[in-house]
N, C-alpha and C. Protein backbone atom coordinates (compact mmCIF):
# COMPACT_ATOMS: atom_id res chain seq x y z
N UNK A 1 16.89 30.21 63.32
CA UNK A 1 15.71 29.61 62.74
C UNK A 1 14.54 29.83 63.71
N UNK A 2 13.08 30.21 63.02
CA UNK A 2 12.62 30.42 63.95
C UNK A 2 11.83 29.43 64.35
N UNK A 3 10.68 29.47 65.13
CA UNK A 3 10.22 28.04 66.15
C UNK A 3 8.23 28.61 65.84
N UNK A 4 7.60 27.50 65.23
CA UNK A 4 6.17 28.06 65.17
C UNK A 4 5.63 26.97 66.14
N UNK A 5 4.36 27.39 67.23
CA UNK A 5 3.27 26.54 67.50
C UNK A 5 2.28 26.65 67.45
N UNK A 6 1.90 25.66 67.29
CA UNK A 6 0.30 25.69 66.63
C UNK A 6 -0.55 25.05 67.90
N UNK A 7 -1.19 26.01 68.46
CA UNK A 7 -2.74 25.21 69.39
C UNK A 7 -3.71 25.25 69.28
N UNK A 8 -4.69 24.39 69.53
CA UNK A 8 -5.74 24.08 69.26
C UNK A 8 -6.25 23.42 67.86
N UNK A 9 -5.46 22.63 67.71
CA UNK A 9 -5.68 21.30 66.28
C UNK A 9 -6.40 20.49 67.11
N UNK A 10 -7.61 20.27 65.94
CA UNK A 10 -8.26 18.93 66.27
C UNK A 10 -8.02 17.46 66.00
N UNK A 11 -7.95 16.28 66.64
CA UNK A 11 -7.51 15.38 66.54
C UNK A 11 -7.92 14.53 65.47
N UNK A 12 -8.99 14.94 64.30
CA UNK A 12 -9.16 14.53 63.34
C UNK A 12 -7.95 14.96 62.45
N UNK A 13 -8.05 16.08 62.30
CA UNK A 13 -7.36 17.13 61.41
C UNK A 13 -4.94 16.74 62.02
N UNK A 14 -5.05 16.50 63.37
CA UNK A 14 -3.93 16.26 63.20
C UNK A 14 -3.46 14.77 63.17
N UNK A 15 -4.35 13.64 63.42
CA UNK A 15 -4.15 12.71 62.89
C UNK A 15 -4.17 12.39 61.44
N UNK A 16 -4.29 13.42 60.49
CA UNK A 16 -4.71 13.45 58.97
C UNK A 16 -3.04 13.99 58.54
N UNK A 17 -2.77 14.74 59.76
CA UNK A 17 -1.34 15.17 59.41
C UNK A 17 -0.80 14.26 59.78
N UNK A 18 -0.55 13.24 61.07
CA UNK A 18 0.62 12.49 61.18
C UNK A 18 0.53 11.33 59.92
N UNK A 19 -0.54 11.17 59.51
CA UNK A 19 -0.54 9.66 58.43
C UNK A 19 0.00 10.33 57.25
N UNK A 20 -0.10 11.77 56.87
CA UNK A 20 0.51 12.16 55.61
C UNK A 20 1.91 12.31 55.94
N UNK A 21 2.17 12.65 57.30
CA UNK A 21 3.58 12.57 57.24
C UNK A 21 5.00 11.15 57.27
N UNK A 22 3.52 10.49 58.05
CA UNK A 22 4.13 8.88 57.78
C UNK A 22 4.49 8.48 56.19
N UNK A 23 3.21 8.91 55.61
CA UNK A 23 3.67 8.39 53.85
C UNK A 23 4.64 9.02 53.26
N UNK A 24 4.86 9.87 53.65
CA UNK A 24 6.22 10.77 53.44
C UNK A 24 7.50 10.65 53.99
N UNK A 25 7.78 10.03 54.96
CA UNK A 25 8.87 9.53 55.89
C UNK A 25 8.89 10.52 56.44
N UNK A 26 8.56 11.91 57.20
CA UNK A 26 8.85 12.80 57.60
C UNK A 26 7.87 12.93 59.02
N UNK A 27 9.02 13.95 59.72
CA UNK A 27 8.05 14.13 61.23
C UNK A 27 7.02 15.02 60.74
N UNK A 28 6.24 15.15 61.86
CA UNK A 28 5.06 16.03 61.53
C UNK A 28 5.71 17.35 61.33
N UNK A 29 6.58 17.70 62.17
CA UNK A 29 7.32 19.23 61.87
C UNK A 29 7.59 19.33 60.39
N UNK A 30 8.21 18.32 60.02
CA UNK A 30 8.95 18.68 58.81
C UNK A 30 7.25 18.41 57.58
N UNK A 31 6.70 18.02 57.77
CA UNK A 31 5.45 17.94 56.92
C UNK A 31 4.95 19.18 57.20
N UNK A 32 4.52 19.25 58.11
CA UNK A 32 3.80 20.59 58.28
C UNK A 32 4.76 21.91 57.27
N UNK A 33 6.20 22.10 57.77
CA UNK A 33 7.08 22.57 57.09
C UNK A 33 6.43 22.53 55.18
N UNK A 34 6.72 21.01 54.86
CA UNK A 34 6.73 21.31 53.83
C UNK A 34 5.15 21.60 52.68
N UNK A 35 4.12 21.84 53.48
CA UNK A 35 2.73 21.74 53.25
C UNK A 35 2.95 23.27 53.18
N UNK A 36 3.46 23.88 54.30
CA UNK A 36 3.44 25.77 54.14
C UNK A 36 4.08 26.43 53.26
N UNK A 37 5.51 25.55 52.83
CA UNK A 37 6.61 26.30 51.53
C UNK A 37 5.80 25.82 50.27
N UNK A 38 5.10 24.57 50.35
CA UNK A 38 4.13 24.02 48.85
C UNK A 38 2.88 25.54 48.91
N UNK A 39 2.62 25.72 49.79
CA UNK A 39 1.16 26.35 49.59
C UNK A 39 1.88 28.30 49.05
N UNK A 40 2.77 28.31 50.07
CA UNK A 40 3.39 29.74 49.78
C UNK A 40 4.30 29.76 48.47
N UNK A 41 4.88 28.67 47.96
CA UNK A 41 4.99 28.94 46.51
C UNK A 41 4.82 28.68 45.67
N UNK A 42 3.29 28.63 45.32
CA UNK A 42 2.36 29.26 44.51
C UNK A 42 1.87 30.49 44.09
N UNK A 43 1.93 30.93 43.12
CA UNK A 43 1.42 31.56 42.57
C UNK A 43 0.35 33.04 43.42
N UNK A 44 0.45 33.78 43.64
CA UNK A 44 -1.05 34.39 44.60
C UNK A 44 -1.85 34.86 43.67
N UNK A 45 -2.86 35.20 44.59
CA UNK A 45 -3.91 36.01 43.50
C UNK A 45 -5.36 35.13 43.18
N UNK A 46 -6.09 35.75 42.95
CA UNK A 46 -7.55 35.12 42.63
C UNK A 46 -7.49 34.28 42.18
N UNK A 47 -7.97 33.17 41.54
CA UNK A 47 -7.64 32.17 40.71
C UNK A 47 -9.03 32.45 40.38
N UNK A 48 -10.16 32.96 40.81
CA UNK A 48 -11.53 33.19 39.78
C UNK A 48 -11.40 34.49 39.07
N UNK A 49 -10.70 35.32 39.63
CA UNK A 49 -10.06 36.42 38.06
C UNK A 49 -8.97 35.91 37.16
N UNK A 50 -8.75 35.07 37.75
CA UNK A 50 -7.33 34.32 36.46
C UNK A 50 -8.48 33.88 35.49
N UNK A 51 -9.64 33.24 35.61
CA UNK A 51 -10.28 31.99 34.80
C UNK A 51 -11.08 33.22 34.07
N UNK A 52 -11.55 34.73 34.89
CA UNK A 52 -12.30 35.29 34.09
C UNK A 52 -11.25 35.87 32.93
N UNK A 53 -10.79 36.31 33.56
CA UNK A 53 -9.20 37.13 32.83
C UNK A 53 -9.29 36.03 31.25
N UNK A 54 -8.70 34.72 31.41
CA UNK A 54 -8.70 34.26 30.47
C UNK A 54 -9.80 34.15 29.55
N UNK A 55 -10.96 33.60 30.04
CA UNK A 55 -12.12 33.69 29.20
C UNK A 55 -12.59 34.97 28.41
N UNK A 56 -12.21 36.29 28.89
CA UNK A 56 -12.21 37.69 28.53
C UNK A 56 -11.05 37.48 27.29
N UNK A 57 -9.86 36.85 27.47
CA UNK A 57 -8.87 36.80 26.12
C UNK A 57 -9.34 36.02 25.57
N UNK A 58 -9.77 34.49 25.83
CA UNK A 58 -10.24 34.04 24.44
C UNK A 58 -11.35 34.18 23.86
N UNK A 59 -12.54 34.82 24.40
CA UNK A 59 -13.74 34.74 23.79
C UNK A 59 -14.83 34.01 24.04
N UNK A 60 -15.60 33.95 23.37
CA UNK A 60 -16.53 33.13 23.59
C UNK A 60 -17.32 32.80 22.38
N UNK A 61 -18.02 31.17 21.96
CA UNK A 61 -18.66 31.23 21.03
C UNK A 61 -20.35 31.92 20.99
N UNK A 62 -19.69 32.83 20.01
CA UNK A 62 -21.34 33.21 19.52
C UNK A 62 -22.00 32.75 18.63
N UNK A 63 -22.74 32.32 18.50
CA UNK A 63 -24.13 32.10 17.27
C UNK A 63 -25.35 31.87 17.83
N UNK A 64 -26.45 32.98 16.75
CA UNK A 64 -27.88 32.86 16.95
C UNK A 64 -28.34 31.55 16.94
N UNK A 65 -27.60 30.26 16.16
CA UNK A 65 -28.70 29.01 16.08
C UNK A 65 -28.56 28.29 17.29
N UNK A 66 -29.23 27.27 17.07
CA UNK A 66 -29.37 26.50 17.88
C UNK A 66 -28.48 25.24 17.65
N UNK A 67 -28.49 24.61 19.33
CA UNK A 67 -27.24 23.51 18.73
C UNK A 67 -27.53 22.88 17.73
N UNK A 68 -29.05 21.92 17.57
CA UNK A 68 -29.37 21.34 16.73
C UNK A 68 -29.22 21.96 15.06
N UNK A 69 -28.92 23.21 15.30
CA UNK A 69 -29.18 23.96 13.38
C UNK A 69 -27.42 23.42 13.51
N UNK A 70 -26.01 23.72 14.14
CA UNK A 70 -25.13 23.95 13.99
C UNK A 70 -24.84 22.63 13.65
N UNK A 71 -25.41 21.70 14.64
CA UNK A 71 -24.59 20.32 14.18
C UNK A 71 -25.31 19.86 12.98
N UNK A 72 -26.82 20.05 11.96
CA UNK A 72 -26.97 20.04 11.01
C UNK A 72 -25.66 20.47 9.83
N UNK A 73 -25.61 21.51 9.97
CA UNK A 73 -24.95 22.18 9.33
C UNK A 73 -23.37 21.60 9.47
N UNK A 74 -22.77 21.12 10.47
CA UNK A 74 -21.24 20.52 10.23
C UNK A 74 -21.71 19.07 9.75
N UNK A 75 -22.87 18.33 9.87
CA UNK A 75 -22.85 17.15 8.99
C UNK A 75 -23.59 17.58 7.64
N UNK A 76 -24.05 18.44 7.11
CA UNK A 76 -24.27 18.39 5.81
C UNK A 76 -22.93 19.16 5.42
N UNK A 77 -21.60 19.57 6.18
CA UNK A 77 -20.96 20.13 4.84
C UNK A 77 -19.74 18.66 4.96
N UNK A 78 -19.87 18.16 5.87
CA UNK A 78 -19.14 16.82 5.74
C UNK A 78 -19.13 16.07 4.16
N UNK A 79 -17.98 15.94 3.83
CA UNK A 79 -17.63 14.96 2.30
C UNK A 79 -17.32 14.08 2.54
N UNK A 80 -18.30 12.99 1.64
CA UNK A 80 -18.14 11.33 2.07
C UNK A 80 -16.47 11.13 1.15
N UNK A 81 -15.71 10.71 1.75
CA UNK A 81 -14.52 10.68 1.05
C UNK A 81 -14.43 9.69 0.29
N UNK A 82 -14.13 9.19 -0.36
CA UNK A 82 -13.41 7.80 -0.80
C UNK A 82 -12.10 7.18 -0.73
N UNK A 83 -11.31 7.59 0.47
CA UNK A 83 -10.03 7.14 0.94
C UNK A 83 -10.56 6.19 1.73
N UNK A 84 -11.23 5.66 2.31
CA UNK A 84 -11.60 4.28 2.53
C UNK A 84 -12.81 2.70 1.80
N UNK A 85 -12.75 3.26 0.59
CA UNK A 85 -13.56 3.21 -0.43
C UNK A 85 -12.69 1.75 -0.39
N UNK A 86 -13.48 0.77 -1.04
CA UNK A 86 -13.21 -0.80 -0.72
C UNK A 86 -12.31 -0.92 -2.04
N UNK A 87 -11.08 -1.67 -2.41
CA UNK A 87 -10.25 -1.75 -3.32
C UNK A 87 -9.73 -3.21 -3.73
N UNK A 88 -9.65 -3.65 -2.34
CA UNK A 88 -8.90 -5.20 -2.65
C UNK A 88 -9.25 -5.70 -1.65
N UNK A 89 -10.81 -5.84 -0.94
CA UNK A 89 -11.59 -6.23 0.09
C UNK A 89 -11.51 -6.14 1.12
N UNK A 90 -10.11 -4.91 1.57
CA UNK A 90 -9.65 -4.89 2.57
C UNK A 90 -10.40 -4.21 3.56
N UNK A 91 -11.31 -3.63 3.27
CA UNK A 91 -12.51 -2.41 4.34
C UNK A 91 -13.76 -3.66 3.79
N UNK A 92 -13.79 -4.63 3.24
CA UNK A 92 -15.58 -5.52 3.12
C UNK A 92 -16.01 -6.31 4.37
């Protein structure tokens, strides 16, 4: 097994490690340990070409109007229903 050291941590930054390792029950070795296998297995790779990547597959909305014409337009094609239409005073 091999043996890593780390010098020159600042005492903000490694007192930030011993309290996370306290909430964890673990020595700082073994935190530190498990902060490097969390970070290394993940995923690699850009994560701002992942978000473009996706936005490139789904699209994007287009239309010439304006918000105000669009949301006109989804409340005038709105139908006043009458499934809550008053019957036995139960909606008065």
């Amino acid at each position: 097994m091999a043996t890593l050291q780390v010098k020159g941590i600042d005492d903000h930054l490694y007192g930030a490690l011993r309290a996370r390792a306290s909430m964890d029950n673990r020595s700082i070795s073994q935190e530190v340990i498990a902060i490097v296998r969390e970070y290394l297995g993940r995923p690699s790779g850009d994560t701002r070409r992942a978000n473009e990547a996706f936005l490139e597959l789904v699209g994007s909305w287009q239309d010439d109007r304006s918000a105000e014409e669009i949301m006109a337009d989804i409340r005038a094609s709105r139908r006043s229903g009458r499934r809550f239409e008053a019957k036995s005073n139960v909606f008065d």
